[in-house]
N, C-alpha and C. Protein backbone atom coordinates (compact mmCIF):
# COMPACT_ATOMS: atom_id res chain seq x y z
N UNK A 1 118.79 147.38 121.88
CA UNK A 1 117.43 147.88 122.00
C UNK A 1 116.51 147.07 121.11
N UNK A 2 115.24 146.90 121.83
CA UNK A 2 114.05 146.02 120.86
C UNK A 2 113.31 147.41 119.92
N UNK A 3 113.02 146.68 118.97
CA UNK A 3 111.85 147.73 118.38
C UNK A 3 110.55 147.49 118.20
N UNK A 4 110.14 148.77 118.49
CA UNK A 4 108.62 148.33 118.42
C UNK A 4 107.62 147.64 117.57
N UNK A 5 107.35 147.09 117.57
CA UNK A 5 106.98 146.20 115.99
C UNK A 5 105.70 146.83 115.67
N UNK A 6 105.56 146.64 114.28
CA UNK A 6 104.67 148.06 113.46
C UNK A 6 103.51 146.92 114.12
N UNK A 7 102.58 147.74 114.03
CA UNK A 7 100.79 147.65 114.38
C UNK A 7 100.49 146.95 113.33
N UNK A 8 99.88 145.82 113.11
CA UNK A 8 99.08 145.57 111.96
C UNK A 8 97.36 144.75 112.79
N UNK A 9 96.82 144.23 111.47
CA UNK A 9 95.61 143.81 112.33
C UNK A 9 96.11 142.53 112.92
N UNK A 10 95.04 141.62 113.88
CA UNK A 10 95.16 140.38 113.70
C UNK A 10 95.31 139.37 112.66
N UNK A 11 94.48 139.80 111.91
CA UNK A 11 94.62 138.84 110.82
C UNK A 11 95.80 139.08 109.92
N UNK A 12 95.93 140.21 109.95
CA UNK A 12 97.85 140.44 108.87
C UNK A 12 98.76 140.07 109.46
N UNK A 13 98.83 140.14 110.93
CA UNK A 13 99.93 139.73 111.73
C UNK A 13 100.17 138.20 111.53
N UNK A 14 98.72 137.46 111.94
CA UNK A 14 98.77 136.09 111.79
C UNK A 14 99.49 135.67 110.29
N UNK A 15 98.86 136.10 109.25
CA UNK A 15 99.18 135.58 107.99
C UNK A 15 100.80 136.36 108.04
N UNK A 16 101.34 137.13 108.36
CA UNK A 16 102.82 137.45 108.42
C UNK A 16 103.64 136.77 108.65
N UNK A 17 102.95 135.98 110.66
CA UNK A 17 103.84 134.84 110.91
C UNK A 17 104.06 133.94 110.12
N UNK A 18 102.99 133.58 109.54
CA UNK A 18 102.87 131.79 108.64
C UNK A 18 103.89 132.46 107.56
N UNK A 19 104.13 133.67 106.51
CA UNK A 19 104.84 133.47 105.85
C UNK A 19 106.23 133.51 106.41
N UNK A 20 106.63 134.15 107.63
CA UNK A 20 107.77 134.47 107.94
C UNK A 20 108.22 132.63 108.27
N UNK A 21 107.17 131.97 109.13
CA UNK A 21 107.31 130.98 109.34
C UNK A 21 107.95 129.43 108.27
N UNK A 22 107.04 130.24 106.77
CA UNK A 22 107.26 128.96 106.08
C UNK A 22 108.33 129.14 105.66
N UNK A 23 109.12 130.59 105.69
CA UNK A 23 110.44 130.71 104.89
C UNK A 23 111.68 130.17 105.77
N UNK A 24 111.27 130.41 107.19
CA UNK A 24 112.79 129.60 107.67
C UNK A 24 112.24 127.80 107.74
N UNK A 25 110.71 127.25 108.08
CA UNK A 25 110.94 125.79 108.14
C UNK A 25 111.40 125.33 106.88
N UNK A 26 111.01 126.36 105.18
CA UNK A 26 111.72 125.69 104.13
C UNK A 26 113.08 125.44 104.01
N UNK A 27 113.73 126.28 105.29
CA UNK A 27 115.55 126.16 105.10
C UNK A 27 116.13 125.80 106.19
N UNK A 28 114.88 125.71 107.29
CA UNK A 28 116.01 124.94 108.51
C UNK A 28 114.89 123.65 108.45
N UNK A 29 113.51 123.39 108.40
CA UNK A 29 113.10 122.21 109.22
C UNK A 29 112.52 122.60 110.03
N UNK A 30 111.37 122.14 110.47
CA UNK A 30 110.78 122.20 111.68
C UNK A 30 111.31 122.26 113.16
N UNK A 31 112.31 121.04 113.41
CA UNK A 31 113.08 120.87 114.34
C UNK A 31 114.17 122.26 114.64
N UNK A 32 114.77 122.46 113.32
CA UNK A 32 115.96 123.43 113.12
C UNK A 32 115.43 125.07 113.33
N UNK A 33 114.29 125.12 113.43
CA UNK A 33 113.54 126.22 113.99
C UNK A 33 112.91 126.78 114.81
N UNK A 34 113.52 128.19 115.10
CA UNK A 34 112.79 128.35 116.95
C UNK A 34 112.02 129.66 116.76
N UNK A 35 111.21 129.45 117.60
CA UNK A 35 109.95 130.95 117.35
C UNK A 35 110.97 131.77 118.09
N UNK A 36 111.97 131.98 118.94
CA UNK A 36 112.91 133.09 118.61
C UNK A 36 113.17 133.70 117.27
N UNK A 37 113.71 132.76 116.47
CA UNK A 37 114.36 133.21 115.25
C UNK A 37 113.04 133.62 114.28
N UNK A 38 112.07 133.03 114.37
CA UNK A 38 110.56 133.37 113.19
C UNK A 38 110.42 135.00 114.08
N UNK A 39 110.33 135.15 115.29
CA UNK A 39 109.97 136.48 116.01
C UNK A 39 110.98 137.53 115.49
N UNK A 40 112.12 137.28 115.81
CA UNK A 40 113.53 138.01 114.79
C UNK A 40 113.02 138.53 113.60
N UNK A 41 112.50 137.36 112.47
CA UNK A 41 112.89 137.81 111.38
C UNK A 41 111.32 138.26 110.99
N UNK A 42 110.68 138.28 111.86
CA UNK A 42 109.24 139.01 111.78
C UNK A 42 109.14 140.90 112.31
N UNK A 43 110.27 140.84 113.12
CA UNK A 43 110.66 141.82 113.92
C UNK A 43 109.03 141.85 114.75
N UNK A 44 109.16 141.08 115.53
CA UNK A 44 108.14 141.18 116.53
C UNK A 44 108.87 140.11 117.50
N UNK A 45 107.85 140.22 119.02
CA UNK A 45 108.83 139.34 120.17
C UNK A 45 107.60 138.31 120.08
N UNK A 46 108.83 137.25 120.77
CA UNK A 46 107.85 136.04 121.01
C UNK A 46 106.55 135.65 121.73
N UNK A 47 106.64 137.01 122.45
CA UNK A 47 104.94 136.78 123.06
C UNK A 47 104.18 137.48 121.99
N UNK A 48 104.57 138.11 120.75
CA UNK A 48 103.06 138.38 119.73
C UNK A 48 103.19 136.81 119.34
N UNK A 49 104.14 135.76 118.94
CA UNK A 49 103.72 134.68 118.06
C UNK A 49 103.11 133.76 119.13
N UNK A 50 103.05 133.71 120.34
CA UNK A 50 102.37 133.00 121.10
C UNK A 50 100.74 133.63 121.38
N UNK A 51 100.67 134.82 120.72
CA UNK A 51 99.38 135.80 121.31
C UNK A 51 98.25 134.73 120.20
N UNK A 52 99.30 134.73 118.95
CA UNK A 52 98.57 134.02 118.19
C UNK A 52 98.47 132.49 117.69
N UNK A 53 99.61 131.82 117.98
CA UNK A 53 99.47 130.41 118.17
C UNK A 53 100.37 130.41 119.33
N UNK A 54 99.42 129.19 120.12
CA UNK A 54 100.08 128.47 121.25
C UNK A 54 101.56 128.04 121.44
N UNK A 55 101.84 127.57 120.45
CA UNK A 55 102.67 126.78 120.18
C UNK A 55 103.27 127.07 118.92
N UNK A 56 104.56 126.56 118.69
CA UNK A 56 105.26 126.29 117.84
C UNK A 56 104.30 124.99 116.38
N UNK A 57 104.00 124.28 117.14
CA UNK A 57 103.36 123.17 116.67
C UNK A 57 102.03 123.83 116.02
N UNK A 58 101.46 124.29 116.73
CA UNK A 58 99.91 125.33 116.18
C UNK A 58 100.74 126.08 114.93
N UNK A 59 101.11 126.88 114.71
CA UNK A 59 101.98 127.92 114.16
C UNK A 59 102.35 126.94 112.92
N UNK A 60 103.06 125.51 112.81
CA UNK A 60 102.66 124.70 112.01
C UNK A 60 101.94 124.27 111.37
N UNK A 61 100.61 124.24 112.26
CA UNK A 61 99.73 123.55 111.66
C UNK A 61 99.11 124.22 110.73
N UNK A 62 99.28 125.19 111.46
CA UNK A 62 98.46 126.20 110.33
C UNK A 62 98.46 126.70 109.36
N UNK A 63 100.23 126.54 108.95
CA UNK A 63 100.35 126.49 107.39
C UNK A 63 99.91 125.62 106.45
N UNK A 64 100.07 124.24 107.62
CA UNK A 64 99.37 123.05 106.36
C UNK A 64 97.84 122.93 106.53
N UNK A 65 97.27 123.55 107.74
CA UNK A 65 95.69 123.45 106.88
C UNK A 65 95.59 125.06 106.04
N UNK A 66 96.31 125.78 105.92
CA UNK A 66 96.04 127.01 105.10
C UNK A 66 96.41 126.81 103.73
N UNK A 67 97.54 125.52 103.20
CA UNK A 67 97.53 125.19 102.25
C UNK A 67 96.84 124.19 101.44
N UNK A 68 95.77 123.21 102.72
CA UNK A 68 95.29 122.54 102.02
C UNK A 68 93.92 123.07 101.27
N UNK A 69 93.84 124.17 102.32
CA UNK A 69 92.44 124.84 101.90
C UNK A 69 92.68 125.95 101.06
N UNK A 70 93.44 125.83 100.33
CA UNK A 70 93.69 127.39 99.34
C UNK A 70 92.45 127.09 98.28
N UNK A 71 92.38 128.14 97.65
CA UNK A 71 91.30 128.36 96.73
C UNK A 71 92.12 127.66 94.93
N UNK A 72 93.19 127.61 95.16
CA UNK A 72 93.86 126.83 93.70
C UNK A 72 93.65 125.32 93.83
N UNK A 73 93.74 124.68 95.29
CA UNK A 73 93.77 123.52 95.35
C UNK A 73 92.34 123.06 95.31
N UNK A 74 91.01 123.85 95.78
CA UNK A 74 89.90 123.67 95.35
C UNK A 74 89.77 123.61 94.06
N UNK A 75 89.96 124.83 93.28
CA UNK A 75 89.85 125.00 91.57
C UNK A 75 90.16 123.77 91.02
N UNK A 76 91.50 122.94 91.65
CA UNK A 76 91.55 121.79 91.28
C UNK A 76 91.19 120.57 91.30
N UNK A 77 90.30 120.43 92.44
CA UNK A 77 89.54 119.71 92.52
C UNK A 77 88.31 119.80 91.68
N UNK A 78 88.11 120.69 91.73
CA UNK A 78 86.85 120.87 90.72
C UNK A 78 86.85 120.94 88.99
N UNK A 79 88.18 121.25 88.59
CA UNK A 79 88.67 120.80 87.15
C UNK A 79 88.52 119.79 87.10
N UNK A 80 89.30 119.20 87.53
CA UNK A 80 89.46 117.35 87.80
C UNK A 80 88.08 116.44 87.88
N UNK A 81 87.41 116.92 88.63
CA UNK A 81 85.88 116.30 88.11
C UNK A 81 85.41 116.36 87.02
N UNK A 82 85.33 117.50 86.39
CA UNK A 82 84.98 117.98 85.16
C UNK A 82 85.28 117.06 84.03
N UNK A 83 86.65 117.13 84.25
CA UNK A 83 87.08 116.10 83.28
C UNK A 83 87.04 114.36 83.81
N UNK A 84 86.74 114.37 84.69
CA UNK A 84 86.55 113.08 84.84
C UNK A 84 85.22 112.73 84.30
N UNK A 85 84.29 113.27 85.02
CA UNK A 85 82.39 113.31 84.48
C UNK A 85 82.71 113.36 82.89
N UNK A 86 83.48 113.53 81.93
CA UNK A 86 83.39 113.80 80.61
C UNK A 86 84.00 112.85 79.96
N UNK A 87 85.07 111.93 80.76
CA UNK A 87 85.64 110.89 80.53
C UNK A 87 86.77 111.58 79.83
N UNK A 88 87.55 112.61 80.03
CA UNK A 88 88.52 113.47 79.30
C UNK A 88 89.63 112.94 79.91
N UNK A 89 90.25 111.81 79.42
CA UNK A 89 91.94 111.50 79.83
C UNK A 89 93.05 112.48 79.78
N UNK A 90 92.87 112.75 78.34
CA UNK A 90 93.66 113.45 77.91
C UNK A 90 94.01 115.25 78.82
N UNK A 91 92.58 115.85 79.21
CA UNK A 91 91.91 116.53 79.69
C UNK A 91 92.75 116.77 81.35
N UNK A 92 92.49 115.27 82.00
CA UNK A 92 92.35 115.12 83.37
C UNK A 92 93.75 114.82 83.49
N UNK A 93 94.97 113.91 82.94
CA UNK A 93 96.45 114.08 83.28
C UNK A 93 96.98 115.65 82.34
N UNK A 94 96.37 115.89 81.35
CA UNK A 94 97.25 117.53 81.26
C UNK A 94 96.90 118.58 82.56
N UNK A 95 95.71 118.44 83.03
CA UNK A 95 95.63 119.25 84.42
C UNK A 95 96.39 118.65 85.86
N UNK A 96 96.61 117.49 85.75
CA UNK A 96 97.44 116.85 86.98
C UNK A 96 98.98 117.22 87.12
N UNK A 97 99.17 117.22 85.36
CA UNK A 97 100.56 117.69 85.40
C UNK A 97 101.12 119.11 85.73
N UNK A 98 100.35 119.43 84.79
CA UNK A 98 100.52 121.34 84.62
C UNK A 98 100.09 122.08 86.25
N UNK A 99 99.70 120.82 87.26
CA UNK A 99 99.33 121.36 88.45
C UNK A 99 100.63 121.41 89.41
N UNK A 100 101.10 120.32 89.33
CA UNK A 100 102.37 119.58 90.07
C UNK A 100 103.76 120.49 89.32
N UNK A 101 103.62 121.08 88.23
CA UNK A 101 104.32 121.70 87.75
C UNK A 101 104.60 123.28 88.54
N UNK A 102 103.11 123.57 88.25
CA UNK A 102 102.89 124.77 88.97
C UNK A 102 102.94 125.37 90.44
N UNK A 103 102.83 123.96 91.19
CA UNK A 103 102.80 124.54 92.44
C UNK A 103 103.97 124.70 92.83
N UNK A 104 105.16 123.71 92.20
CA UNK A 104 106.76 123.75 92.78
C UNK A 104 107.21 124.63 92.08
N UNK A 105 106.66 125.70 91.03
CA UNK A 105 107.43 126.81 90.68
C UNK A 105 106.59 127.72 91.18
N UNK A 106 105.94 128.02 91.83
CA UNK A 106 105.21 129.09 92.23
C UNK A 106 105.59 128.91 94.06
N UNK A 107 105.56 127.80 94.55
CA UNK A 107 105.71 127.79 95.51
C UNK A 107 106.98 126.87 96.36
N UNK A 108 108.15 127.02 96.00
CA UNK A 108 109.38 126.27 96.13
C UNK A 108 109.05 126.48 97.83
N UNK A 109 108.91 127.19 98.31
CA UNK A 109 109.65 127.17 100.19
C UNK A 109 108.30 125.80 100.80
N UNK A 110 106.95 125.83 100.43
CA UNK A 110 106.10 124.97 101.05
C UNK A 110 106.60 123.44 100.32
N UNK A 111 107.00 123.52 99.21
CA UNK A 111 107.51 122.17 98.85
C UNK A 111 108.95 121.52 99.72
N UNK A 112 110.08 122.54 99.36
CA UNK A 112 111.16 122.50 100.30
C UNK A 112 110.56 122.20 102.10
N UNK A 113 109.55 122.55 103.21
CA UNK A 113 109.10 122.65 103.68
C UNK A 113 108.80 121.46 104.25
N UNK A 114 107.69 120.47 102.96
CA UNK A 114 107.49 119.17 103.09
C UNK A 114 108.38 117.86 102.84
N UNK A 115 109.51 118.58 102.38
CA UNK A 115 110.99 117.76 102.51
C UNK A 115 111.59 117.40 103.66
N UNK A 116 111.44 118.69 104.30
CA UNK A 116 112.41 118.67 105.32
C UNK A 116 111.36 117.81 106.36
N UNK A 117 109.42 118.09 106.46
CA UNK A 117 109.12 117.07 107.19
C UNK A 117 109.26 116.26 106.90
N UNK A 118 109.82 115.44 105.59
CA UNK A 118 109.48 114.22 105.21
C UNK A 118 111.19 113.63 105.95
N UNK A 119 112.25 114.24 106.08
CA UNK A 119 112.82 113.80 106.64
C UNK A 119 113.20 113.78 107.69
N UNK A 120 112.34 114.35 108.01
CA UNK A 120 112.80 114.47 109.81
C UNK A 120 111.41 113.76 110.69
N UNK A 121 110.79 113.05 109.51
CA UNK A 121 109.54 112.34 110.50
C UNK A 121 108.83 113.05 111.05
N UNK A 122 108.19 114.05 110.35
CA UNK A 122 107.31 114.77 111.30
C UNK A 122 105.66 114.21 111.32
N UNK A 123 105.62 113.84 112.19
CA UNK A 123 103.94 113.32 111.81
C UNK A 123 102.95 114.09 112.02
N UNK A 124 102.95 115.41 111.75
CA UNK A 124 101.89 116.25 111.81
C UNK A 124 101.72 116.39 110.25
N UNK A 125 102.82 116.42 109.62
CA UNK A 125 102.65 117.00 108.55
C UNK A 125 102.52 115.77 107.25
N UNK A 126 103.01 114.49 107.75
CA UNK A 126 102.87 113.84 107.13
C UNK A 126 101.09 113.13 107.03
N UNK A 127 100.94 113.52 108.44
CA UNK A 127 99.28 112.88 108.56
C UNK A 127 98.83 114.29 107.71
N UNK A 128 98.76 115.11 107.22
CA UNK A 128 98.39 116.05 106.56
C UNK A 128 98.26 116.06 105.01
N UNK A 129 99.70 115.79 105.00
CA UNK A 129 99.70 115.46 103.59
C UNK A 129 98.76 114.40 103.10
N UNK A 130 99.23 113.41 103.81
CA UNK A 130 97.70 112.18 103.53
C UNK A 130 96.59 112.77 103.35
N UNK A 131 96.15 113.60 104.46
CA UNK A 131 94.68 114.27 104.41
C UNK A 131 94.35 114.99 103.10
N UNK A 132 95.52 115.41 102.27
CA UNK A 132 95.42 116.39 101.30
C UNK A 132 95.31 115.56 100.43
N UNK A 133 96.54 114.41 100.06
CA UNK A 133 96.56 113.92 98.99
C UNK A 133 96.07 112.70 98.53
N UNK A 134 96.07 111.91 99.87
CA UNK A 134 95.22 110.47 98.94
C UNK A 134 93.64 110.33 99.26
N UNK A 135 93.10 111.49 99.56
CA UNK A 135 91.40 111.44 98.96
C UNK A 135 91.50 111.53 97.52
N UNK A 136 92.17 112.33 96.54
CA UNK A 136 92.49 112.99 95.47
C UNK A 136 93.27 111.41 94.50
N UNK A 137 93.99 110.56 95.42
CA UNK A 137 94.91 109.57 94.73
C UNK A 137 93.83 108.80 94.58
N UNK A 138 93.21 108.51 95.68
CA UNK A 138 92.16 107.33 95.61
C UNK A 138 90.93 107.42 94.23
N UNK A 139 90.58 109.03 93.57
CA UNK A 139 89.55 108.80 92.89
C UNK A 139 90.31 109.11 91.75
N UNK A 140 91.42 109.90 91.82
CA UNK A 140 92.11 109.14 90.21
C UNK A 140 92.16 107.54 90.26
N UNK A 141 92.66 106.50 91.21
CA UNK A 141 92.82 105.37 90.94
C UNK A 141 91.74 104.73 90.29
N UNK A 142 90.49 105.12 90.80
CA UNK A 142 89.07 104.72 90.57
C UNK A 142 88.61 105.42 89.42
N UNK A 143 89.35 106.62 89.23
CA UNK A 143 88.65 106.62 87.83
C UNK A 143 89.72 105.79 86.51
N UNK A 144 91.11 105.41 86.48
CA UNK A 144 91.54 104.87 86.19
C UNK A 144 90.78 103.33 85.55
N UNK A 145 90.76 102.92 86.95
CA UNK A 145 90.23 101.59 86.81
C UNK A 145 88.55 101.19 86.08
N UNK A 146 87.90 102.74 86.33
CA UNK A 146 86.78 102.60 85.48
C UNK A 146 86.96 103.22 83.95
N UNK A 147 88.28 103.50 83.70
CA UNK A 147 88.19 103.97 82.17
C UNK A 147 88.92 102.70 81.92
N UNK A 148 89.62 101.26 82.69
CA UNK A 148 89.94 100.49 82.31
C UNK A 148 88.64 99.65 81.99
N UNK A 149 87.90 99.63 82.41
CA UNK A 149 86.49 98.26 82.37
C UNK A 149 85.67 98.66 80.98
N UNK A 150 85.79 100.55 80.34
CA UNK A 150 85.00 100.50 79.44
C UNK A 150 86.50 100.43 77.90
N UNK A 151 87.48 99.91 78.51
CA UNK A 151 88.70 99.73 77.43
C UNK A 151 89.16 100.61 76.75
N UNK A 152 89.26 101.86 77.82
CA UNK A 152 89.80 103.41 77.15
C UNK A 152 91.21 103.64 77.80
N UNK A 153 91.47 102.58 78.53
CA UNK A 153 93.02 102.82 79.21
C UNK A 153 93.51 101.10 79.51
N UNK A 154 94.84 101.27 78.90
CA UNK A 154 95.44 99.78 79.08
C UNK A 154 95.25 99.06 80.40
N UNK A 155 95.47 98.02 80.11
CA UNK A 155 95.43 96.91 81.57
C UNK A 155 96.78 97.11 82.47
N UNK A 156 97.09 97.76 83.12
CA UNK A 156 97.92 97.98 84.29
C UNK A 156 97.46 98.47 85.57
N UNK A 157 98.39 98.45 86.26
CA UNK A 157 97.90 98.60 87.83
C UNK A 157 97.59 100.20 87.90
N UNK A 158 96.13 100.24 88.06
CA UNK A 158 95.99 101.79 88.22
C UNK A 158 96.68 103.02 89.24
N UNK A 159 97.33 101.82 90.69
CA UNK A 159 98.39 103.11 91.10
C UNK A 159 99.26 103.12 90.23
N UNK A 160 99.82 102.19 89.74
CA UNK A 160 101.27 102.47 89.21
C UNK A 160 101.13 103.49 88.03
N UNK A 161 100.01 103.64 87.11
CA UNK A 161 99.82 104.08 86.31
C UNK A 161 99.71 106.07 86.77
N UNK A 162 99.17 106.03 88.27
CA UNK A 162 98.86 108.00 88.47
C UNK A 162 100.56 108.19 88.65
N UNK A 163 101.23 106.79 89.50
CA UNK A 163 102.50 106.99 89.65
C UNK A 163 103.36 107.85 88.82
N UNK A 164 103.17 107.14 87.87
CA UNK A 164 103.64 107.40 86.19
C UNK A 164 103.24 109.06 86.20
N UNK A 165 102.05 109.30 86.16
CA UNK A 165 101.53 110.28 85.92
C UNK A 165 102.23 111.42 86.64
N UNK A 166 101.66 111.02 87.79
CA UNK A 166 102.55 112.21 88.71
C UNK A 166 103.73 112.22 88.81
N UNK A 167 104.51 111.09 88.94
CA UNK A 167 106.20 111.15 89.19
C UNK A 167 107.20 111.73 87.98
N UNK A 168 106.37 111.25 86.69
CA UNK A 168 107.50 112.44 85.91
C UNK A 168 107.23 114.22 85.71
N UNK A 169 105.95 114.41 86.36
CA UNK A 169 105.59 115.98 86.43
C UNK A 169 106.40 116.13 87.53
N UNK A 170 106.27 115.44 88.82
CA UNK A 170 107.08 115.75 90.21
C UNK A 170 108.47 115.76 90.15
N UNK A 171 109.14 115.03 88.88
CA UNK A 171 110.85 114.84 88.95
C UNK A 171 111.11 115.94 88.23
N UNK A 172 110.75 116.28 87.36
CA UNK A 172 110.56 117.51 86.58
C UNK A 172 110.88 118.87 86.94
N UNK A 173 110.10 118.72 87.98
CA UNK A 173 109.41 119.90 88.51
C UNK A 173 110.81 120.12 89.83
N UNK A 174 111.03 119.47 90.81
CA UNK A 174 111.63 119.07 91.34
C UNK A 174 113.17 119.57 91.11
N UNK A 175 113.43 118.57 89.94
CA UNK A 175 114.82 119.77 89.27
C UNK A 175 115.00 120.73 88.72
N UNK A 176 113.68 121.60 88.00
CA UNK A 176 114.01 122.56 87.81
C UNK A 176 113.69 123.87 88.86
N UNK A 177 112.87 123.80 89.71
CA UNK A 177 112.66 124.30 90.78
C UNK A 177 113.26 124.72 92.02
N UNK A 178 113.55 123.15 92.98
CA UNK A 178 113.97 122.95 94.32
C UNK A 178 115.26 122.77 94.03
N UNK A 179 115.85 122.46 92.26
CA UNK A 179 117.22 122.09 93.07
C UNK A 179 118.20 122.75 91.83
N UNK A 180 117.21 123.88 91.66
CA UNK A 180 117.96 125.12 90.24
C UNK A 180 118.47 124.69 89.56
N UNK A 181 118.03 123.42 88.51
CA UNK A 181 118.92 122.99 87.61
C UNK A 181 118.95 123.40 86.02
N UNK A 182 119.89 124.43 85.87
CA UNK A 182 119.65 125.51 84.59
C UNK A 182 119.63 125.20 83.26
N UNK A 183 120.03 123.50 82.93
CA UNK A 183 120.13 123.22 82.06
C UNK A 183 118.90 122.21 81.19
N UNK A 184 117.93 123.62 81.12
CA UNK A 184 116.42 122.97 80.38
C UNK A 184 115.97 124.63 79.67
N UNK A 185 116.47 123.36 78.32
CA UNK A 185 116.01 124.58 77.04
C UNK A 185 114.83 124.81 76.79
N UNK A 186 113.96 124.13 77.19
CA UNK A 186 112.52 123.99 76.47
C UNK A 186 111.80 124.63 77.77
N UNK A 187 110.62 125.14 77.30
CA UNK A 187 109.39 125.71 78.44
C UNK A 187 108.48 124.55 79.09
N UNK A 188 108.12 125.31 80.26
CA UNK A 188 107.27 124.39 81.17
C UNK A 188 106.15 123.69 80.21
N UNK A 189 105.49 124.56 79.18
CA UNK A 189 104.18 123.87 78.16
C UNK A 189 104.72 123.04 77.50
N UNK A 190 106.21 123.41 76.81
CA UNK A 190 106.69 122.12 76.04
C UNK A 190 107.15 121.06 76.70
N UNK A 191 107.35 121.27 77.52
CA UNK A 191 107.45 119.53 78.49
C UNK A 191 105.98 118.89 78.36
N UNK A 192 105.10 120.05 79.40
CA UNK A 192 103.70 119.33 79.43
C UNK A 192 103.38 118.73 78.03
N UNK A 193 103.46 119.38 76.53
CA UNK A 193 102.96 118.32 76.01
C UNK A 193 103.79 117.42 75.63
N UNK A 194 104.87 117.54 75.48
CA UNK A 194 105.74 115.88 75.72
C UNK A 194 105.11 114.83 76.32
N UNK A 195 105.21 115.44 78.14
CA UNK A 195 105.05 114.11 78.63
C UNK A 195 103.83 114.07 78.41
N UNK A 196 102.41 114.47 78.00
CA UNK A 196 101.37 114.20 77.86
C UNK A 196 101.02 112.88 76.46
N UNK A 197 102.29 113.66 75.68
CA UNK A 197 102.16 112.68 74.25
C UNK A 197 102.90 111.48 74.81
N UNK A 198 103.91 111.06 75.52
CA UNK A 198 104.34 110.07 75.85
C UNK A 198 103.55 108.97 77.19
N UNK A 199 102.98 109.78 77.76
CA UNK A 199 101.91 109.11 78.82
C UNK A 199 100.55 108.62 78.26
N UNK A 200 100.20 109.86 77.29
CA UNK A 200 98.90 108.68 76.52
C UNK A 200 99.12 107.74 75.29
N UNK A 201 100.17 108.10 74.66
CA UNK A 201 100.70 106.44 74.19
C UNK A 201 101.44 105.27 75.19
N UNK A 202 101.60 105.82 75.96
CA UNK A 202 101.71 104.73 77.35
C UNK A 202 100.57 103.84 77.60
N UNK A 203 99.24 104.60 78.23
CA UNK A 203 97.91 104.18 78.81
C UNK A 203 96.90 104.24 77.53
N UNK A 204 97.37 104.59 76.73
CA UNK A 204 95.90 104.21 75.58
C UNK A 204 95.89 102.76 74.86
């Protein structure tokens, strides 16, 4: 026997699917997932997830423009200016880090999520990610390169340098997060100012 699936509004239903949704693409994949199984574990049938996206693919998409547009990832954009307009180095990689930190412990299944597109070639999500992330890469690079011309940051290649920046918050983050690795004595702040003290004697 089916059951009747509880009443909610449109809009709770929708936001239900996307979470029910992001929890199996974080553990099967896009491919490895069928709006059978999201309808299952929603306890609703597959004509409510079609009532509300077309497609499987829609139903996708819509997690990644619902994450690009969250209200944290704005906040962060708008920190990040702040400290840029102020010329705050120090300022502008402790918020880059403590961000990249935060989102893979607060949000392991959308990170896991963008793994699994990243290996399975999904080009919806990868043209997405672009959309999200290198408007954001491009004006750290540029502000990089203009705190290099007034001689407040060493002479190196300004990607390689956010590289730096971001890749040891992202490896970090990464193992203690996505891949439960229990053996880290110290707190998330005492890393941040580690690598903060070791990145601006890097670039200063």
């Amino acid at each position: 026997m089916t059951a009747t699936p509880t009443r909610m509004s449109a809009t709770d239903r929708r936001n239900q699917l996307i979470d029910v949704a992001i929890d199996l693409f974080s553990r099967k994949g896009f491919g490895g997932t069928t709006t059978k199984e999201i309808a299952t574990a929603a306890g609703v049938t597959e004509a409510i997830i079609f009532r509300h996206f077309a497609t499987k693919q829609d139903l996708y998409k819509a997690i990644l423009d619902a994450r690009c547009g969250t209200s944290d990832a704005l906040a962060w954009f708008s920190e990040a200016q702040q400290f840029m307009d102020a010329n705050d180095d120090e300022g502008l990689f402790r918020a880059l880090i403590t961000t990249i930190i935060q989102s893979k412990r607060d949000d392991p299944r959308f990170e896991r999520l963008m793994l699994h597109a990243a290996l399975e070639g999904n080009e919806l999500a990868i043209m997405h990610h672009n959309q999200c992330a290198l408007p954001v890469g491009k004006k750290l690079i540029a502000y990089i390169a203009k705190r290099q011309q007034e001689g407040a940051i060493r002479q190196v290649d300004p990607v390689a340098a956010i590289f730096a920046v971001a890749g040891i918050a992202d490896y970090y983050a990464h193992q203690k997060y996505l891949h439960q690795a229990t053996s880290f004595p110290i707190s998330d702040e005492a890393v941040i100012d580690a690598f903060l003290t070791i990145i601006m004697k890097g670039l200063k």
